[in-house]
PDB file of N, CA and C in Angstrom:
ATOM      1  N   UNK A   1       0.809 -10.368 -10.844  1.00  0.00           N
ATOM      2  CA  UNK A   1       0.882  -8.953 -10.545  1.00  0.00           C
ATOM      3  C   UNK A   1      -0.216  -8.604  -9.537  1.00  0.00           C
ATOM      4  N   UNK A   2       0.128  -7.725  -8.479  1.00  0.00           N
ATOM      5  CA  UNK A   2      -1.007  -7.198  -7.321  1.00  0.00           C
ATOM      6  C   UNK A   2      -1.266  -5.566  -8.168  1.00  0.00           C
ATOM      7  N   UNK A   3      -2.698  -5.547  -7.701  1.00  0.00           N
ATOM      8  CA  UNK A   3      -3.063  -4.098  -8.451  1.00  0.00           C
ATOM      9  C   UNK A   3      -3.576  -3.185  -6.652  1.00  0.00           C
ATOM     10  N   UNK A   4      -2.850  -2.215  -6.167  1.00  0.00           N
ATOM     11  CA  UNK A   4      -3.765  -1.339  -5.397  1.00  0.00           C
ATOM     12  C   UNK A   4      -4.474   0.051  -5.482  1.00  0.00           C
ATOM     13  N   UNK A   5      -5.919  -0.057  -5.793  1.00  0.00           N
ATOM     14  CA  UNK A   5      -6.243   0.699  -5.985  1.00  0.00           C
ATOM     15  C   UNK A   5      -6.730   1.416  -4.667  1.00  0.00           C
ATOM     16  N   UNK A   6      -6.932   2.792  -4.864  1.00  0.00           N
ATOM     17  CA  UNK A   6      -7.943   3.386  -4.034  1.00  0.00           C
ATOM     18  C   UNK A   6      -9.248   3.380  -4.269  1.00  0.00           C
ATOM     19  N   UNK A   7     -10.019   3.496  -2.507  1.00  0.00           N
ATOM     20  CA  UNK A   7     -11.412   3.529  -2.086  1.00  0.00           C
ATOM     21  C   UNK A   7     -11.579   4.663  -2.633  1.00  0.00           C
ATOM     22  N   UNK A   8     -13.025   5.323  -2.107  1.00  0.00           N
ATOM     23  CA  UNK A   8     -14.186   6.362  -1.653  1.00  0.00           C
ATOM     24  C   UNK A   8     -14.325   7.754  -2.971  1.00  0.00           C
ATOM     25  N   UNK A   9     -14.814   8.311  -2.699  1.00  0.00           N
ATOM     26  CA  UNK A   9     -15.322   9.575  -3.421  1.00  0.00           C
ATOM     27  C   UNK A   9     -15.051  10.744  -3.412  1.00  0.00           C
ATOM     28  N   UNK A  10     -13.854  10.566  -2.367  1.00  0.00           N
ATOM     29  CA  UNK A  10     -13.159  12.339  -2.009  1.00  0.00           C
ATOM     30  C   UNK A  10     -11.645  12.569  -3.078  1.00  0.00           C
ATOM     31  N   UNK A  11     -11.149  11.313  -3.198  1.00  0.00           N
ATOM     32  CA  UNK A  11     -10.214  11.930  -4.742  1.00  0.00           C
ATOM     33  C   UNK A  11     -10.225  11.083  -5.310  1.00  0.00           C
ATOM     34  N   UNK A  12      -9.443  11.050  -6.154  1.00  0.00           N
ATOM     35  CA  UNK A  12      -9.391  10.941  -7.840  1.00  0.00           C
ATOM     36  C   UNK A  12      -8.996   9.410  -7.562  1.00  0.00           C
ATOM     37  N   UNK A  13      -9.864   8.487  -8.199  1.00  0.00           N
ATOM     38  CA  UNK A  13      -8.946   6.831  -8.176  1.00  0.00           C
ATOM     39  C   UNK A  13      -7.450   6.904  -8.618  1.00  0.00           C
ATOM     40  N   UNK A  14      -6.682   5.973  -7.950  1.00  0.00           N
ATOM     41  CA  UNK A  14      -5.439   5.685  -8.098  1.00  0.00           C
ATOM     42  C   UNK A  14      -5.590   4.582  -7.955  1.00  0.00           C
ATOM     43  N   UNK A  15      -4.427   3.619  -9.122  1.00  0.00           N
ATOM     44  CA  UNK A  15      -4.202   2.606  -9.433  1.00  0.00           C
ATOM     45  C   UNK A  15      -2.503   2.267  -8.991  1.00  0.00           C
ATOM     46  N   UNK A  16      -2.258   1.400  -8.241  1.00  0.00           N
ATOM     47  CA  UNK A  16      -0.575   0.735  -8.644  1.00  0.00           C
ATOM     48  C   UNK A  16      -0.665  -0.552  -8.521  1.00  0.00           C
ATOM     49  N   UNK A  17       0.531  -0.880  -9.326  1.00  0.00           N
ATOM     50  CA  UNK A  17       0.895  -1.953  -9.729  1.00  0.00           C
ATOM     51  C   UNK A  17       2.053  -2.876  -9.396  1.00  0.00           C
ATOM     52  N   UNK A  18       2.164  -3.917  -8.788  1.00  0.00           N
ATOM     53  CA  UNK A  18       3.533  -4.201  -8.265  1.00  0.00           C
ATOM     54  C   UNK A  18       3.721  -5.453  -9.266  1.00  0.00           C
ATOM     55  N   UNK A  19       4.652  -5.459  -9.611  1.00  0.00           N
ATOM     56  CA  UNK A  19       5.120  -6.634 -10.604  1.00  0.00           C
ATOM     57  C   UNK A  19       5.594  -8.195  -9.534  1.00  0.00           C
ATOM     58  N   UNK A  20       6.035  -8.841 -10.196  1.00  0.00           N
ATOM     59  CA  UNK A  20       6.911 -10.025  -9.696  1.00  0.00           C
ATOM     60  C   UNK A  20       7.666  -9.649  -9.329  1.00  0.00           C
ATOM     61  N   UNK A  21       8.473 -10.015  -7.868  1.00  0.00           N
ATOM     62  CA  UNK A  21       9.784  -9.384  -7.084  1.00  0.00           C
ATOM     63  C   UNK A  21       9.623  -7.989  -6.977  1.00  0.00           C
ATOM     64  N   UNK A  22       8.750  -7.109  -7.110  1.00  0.00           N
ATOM     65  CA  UNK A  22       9.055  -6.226  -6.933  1.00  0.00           C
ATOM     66  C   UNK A  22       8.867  -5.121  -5.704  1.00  0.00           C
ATOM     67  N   UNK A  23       9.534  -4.291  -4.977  1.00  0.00           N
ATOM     68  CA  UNK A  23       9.964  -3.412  -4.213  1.00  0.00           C
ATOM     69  C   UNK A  23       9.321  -2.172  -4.382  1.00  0.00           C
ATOM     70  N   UNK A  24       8.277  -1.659  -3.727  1.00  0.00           N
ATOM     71  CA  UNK A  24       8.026  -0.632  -3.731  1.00  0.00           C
ATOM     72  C   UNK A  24       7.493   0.503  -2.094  1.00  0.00           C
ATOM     73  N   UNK A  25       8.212   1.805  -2.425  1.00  0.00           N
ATOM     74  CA  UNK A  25       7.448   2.339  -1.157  1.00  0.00           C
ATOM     75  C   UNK A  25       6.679   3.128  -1.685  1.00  0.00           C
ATOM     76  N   UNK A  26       5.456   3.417  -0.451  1.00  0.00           N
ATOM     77  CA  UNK A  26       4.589   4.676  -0.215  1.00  0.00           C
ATOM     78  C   UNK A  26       4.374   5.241   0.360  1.00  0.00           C
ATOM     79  N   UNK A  27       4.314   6.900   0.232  1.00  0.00           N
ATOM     80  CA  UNK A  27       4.513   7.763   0.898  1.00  0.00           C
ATOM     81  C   UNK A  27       4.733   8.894   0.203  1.00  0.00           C
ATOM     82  N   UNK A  28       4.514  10.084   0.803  1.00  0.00           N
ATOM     83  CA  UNK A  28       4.256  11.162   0.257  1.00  0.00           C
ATOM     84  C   UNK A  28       5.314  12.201  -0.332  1.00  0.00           C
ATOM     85  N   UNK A  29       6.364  11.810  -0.260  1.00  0.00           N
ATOM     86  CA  UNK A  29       7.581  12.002  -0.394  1.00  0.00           C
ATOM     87  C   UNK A  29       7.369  12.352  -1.919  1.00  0.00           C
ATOM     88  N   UNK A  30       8.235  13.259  -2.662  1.00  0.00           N
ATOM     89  CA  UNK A  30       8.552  12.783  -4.350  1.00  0.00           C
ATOM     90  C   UNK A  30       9.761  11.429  -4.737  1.00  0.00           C
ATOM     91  N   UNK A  31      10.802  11.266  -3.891  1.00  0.00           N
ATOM     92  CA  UNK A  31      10.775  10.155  -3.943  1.00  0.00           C
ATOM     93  C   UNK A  31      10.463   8.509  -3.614  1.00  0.00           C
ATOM     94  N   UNK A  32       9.259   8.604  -3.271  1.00  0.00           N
ATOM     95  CA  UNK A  32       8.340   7.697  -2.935  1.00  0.00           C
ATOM     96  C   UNK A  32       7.878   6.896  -4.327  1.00  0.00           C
ATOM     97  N   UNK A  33       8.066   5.444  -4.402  1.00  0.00           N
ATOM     98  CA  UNK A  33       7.570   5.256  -5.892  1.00  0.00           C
ATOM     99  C   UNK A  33       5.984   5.475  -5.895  1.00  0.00           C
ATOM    100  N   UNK A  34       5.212   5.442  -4.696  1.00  0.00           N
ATOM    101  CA  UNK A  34       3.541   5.644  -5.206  1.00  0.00           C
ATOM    102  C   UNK A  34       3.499   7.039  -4.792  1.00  0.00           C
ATOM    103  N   UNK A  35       3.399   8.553  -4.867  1.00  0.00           N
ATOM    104  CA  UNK A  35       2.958   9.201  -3.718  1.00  0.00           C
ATOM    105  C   UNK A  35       1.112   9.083  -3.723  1.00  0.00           C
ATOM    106  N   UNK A  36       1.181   9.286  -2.496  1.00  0.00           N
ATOM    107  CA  UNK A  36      -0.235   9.653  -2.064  1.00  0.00           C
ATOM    108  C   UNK A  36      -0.349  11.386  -1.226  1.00  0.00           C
ATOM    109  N   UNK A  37      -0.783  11.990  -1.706  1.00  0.00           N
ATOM    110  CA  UNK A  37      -1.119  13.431  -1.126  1.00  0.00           C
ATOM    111  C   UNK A  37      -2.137  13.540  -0.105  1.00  0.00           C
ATOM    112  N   UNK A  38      -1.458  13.164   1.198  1.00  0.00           N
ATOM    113  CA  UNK A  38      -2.203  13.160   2.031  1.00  0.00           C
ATOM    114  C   UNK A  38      -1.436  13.663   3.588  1.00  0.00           C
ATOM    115  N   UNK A  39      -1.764  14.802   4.029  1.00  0.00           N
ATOM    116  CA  UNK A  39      -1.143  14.930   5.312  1.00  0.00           C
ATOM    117  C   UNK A  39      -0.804  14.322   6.099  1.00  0.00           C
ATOM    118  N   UNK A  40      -1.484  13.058   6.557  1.00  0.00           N
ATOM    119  CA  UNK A  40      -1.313  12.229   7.741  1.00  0.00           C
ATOM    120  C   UNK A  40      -0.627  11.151   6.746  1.00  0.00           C
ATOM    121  N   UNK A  41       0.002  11.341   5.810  1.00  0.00           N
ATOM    122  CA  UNK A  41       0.877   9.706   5.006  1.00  0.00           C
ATOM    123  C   UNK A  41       2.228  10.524   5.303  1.00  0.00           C
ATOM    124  N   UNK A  42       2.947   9.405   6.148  1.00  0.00           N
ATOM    125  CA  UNK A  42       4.738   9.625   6.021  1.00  0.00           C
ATOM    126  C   UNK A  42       5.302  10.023   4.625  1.00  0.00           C
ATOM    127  N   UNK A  43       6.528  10.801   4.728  1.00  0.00           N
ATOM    128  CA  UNK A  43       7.354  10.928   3.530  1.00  0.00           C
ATOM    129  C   UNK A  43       7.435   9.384   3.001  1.00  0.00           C
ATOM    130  N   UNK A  44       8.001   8.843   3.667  1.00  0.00           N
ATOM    131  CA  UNK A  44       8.405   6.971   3.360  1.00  0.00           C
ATOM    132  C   UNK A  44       7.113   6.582   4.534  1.00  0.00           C
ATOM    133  N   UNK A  45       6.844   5.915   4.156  1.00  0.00           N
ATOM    134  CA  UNK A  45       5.231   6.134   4.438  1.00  0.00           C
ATOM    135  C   UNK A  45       5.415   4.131   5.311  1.00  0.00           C
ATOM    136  N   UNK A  46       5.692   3.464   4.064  1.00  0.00           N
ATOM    137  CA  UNK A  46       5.536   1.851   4.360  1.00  0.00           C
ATOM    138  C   UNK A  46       6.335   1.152   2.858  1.00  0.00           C
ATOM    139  N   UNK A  47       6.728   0.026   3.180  1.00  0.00           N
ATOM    140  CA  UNK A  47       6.992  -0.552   1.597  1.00  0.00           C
ATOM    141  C   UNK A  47       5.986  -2.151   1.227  1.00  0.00           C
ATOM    142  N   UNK A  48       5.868  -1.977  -0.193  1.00  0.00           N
ATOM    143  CA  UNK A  48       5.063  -3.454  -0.328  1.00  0.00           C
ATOM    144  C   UNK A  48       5.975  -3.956  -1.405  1.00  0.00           C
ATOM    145  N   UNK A  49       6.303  -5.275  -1.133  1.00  0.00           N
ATOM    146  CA  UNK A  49       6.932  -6.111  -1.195  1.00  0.00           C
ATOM    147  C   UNK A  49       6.053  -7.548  -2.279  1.00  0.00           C
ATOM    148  N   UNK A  50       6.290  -7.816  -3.202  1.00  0.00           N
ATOM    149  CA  UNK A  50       5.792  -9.313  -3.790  1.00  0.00           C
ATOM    150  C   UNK A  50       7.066  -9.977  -4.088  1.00  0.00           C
ATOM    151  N   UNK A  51       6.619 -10.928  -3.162  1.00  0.00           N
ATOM    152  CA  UNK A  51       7.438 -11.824  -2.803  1.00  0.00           C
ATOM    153  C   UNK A  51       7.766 -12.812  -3.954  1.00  0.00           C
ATOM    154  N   UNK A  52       8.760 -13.880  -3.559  1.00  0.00           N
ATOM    155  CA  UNK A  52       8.808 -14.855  -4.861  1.00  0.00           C
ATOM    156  C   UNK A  52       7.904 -15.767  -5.237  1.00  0.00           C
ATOM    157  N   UNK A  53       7.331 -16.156  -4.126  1.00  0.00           N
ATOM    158  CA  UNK A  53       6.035 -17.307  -3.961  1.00  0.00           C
ATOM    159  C   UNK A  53       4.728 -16.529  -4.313  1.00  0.00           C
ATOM    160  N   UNK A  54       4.639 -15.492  -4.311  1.00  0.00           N
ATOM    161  CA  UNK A  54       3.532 -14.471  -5.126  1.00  0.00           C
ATOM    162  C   UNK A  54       2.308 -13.607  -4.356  1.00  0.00           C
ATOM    163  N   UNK A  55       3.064 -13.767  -2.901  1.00  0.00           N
ATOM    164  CA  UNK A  55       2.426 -13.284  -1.655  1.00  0.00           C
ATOM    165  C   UNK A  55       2.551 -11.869  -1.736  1.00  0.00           C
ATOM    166  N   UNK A  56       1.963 -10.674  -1.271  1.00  0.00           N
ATOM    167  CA  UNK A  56       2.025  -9.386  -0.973  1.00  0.00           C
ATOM    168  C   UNK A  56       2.450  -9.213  -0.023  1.00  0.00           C
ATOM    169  N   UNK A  57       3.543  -8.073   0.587  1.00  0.00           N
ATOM    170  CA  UNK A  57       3.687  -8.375   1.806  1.00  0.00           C
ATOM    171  C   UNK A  57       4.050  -6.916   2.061  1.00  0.00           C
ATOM    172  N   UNK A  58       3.350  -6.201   3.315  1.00  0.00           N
ATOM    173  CA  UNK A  58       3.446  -4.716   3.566  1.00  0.00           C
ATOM    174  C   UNK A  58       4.359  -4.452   4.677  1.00  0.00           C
ATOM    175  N   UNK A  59       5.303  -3.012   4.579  1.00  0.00           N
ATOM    176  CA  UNK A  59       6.027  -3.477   5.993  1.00  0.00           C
ATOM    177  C   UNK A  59       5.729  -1.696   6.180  1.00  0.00           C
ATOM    178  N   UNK A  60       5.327  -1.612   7.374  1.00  0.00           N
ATOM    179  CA  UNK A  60       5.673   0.024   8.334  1.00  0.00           C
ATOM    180  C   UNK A  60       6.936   0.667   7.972  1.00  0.00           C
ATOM    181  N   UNK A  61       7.535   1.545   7.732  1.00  0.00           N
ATOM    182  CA  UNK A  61       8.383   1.935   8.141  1.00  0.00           C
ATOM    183  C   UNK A  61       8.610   3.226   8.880  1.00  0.00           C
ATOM    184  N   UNK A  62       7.992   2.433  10.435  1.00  0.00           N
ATOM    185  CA  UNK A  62       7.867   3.995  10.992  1.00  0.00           C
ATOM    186  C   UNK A  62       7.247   5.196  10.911  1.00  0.00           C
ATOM    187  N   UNK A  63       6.494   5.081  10.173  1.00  0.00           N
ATOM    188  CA  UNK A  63       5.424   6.117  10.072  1.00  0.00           C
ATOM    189  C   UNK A  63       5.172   6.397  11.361  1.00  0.00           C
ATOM    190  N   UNK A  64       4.581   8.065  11.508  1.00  0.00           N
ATOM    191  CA  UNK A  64       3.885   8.402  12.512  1.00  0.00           C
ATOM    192  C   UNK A  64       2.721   8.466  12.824  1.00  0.00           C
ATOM    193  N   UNK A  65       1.394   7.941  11.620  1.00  0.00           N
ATOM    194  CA  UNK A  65       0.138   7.450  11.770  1.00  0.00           C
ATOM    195  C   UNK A  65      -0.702   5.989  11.437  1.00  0.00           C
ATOM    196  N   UNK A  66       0.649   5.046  11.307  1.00  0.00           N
ATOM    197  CA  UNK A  66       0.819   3.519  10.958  1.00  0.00           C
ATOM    198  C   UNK A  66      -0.055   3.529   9.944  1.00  0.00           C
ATOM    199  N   UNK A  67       0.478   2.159   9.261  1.00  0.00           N
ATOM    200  CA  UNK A  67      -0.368   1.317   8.039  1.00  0.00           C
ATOM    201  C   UNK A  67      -1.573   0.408   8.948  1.00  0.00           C
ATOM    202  N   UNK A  68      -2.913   0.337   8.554  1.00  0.00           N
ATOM    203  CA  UNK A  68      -3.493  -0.519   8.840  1.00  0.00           C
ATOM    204  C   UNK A  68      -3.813  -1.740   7.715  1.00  0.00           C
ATOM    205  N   UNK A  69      -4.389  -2.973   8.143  1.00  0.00           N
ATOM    206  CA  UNK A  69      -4.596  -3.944   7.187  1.00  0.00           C
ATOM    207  C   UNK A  69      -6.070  -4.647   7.855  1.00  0.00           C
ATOM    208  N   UNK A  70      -7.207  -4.360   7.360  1.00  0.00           N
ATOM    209  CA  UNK A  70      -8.327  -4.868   7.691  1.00  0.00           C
ATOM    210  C   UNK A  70      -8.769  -4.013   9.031  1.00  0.00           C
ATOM    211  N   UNK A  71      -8.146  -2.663   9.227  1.00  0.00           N
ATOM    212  CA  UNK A  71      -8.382  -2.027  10.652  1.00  0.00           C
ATOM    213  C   UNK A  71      -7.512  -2.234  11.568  1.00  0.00           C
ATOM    214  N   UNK A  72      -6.651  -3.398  11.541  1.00  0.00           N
ATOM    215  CA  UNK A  72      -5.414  -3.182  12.394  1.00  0.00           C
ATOM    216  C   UNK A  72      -3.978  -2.928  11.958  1.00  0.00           C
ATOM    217  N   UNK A  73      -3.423  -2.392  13.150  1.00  0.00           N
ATOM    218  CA  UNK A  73      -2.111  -1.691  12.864  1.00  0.00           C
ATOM    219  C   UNK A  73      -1.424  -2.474  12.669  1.00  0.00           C
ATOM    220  N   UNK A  74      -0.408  -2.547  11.603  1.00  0.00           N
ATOM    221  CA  UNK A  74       0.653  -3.273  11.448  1.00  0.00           C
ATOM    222  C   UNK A  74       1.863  -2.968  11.113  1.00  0.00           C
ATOM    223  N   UNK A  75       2.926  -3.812  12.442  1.00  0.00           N
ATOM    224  CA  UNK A  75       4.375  -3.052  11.037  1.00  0.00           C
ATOM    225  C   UNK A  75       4.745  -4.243   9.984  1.00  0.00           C
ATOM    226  N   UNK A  76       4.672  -5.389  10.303  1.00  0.00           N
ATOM    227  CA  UNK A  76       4.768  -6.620   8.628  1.00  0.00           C
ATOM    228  C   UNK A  76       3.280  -7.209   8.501  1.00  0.00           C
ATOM    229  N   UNK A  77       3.301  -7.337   7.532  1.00  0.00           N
ATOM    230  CA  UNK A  77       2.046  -8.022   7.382  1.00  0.00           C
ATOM    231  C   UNK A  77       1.640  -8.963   5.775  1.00  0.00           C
ATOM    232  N   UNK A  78       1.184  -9.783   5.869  1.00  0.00           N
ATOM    233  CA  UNK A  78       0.822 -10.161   4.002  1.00  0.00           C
ATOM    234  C   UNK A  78      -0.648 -10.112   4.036  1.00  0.00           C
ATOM    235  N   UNK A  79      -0.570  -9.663   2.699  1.00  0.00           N
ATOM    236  CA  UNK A  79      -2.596  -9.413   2.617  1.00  0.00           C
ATOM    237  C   UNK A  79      -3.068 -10.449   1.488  1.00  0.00           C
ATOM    238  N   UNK A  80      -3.680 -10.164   1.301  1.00  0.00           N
ATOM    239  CA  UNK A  80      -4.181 -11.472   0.734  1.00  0.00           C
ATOM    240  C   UNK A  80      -5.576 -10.731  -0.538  1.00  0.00           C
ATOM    241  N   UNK A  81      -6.218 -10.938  -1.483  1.00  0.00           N
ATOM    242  CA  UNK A  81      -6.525 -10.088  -2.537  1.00  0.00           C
ATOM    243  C   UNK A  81      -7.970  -9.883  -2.220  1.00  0.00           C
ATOM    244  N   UNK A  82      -8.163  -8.275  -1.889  1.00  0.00           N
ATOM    245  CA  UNK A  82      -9.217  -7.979  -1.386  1.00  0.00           C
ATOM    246  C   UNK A  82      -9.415  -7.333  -0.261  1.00  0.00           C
ATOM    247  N   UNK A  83      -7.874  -7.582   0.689  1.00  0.00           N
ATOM    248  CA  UNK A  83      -7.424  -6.752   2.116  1.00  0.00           C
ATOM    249  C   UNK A  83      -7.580  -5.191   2.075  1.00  0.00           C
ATOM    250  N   UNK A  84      -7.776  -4.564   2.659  1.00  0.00           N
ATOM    251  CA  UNK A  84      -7.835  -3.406   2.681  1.00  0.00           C
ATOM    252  C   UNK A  84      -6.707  -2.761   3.132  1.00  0.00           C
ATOM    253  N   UNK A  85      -5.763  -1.982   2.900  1.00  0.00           N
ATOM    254  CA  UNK A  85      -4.714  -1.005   3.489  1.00  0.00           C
ATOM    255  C   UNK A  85      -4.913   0.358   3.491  1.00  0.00           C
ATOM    256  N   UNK A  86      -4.900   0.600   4.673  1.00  0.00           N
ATOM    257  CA  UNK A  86      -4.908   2.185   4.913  1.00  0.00           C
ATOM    258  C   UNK A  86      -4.077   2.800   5.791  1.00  0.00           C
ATOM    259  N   UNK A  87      -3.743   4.246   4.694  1.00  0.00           N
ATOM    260  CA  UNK A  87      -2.286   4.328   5.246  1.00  0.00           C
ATOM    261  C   UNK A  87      -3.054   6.101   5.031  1.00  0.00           C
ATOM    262  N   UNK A  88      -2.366   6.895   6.336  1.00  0.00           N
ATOM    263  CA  UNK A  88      -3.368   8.103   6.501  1.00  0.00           C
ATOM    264  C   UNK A  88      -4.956   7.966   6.098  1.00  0.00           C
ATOM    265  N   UNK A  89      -5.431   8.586   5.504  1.00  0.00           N
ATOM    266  CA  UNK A  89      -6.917   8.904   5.590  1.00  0.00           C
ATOM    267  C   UNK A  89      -7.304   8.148   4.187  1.00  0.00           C
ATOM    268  N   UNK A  90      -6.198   7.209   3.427  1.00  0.00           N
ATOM    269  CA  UNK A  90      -6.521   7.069   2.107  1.00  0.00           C
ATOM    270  C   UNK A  90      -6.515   5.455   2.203  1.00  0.00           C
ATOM    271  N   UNK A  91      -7.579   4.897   1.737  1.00  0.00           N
ATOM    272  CA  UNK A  91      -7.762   3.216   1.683  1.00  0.00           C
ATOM    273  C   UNK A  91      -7.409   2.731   0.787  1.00  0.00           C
ATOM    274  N   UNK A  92      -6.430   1.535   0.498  1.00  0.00           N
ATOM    275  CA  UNK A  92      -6.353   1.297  -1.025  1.00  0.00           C
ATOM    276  C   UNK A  92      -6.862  -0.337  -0.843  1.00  0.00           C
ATOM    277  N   UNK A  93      -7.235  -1.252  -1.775  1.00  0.00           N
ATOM    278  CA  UNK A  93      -7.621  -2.447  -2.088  1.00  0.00           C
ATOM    279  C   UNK A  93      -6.796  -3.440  -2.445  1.00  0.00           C
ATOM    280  N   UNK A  94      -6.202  -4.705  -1.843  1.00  0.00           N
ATOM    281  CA  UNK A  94      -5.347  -5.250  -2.977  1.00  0.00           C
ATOM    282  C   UNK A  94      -6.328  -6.321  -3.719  1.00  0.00           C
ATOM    283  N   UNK A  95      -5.669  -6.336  -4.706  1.00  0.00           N
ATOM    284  CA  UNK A  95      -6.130  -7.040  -5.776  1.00  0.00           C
ATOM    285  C   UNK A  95      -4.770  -8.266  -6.633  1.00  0.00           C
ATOM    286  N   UNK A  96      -5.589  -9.079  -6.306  1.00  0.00           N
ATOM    287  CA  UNK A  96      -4.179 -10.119  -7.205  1.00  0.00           C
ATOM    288  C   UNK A  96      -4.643  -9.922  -8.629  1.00  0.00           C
ATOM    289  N   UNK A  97      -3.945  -9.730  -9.365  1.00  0.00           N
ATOM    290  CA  UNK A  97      -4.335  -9.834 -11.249  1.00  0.00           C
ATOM    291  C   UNK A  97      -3.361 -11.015 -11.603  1.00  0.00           C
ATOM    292  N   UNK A  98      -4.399 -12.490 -11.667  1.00  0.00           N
ATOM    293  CA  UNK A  98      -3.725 -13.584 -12.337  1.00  0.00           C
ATOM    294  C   UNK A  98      -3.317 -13.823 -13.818  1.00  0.00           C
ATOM    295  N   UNK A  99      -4.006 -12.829 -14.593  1.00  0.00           N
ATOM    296  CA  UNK A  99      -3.971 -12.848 -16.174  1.00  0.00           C
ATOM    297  C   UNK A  99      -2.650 -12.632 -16.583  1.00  0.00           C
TER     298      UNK A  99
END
């Protein structure tokens, strides 16, 4: 399981969780499975993806203020546990949870 949490001190920690195989987008949308409340985050913001081999894998979808991964823009990308993603003004962490 990958855990992404959020950075810094301006809101409230947020935690998600992506299982095995599992499909998720973010974005600010209500139907967005994470939202994040943030002006500059797309409705459908980006999707993250765990793959079968147990890789993370983030994809753009078009957003109008892109996903970054370590500071650069990306539209696919796999992160690796500890990468940073930031998507509008909000940073989140990935984290692999092997337990």
């Amino acid at each position: 399981m990958w855990i992404l949490r959020t950075t810094g001190n301006s809101t409230p920690e947020q935690t998600f969780r992506i299982l095995i195989n599992d499909v998720r987008t973010i974005g600010r949308a209500i139907g967005a499975d994470f939202v994040l409340d943030d002006p500059l985050v797309s409705r459908t913001h980006c999707r993250i993806t765990e793959l079968p081999n147990g890789e993370l894998e983030v994809k753009d979808l078009n957003s109008t203020n892109g996903t970054f991964v370590n500071g650069t823009r990306i539209q696919n990308a796999r992160l690796t546990s500890g990468d940073s993603l930031k998507i509008g003004r909000l940073e989140l962490i990935a984290l692999k949870d092997d337990s």
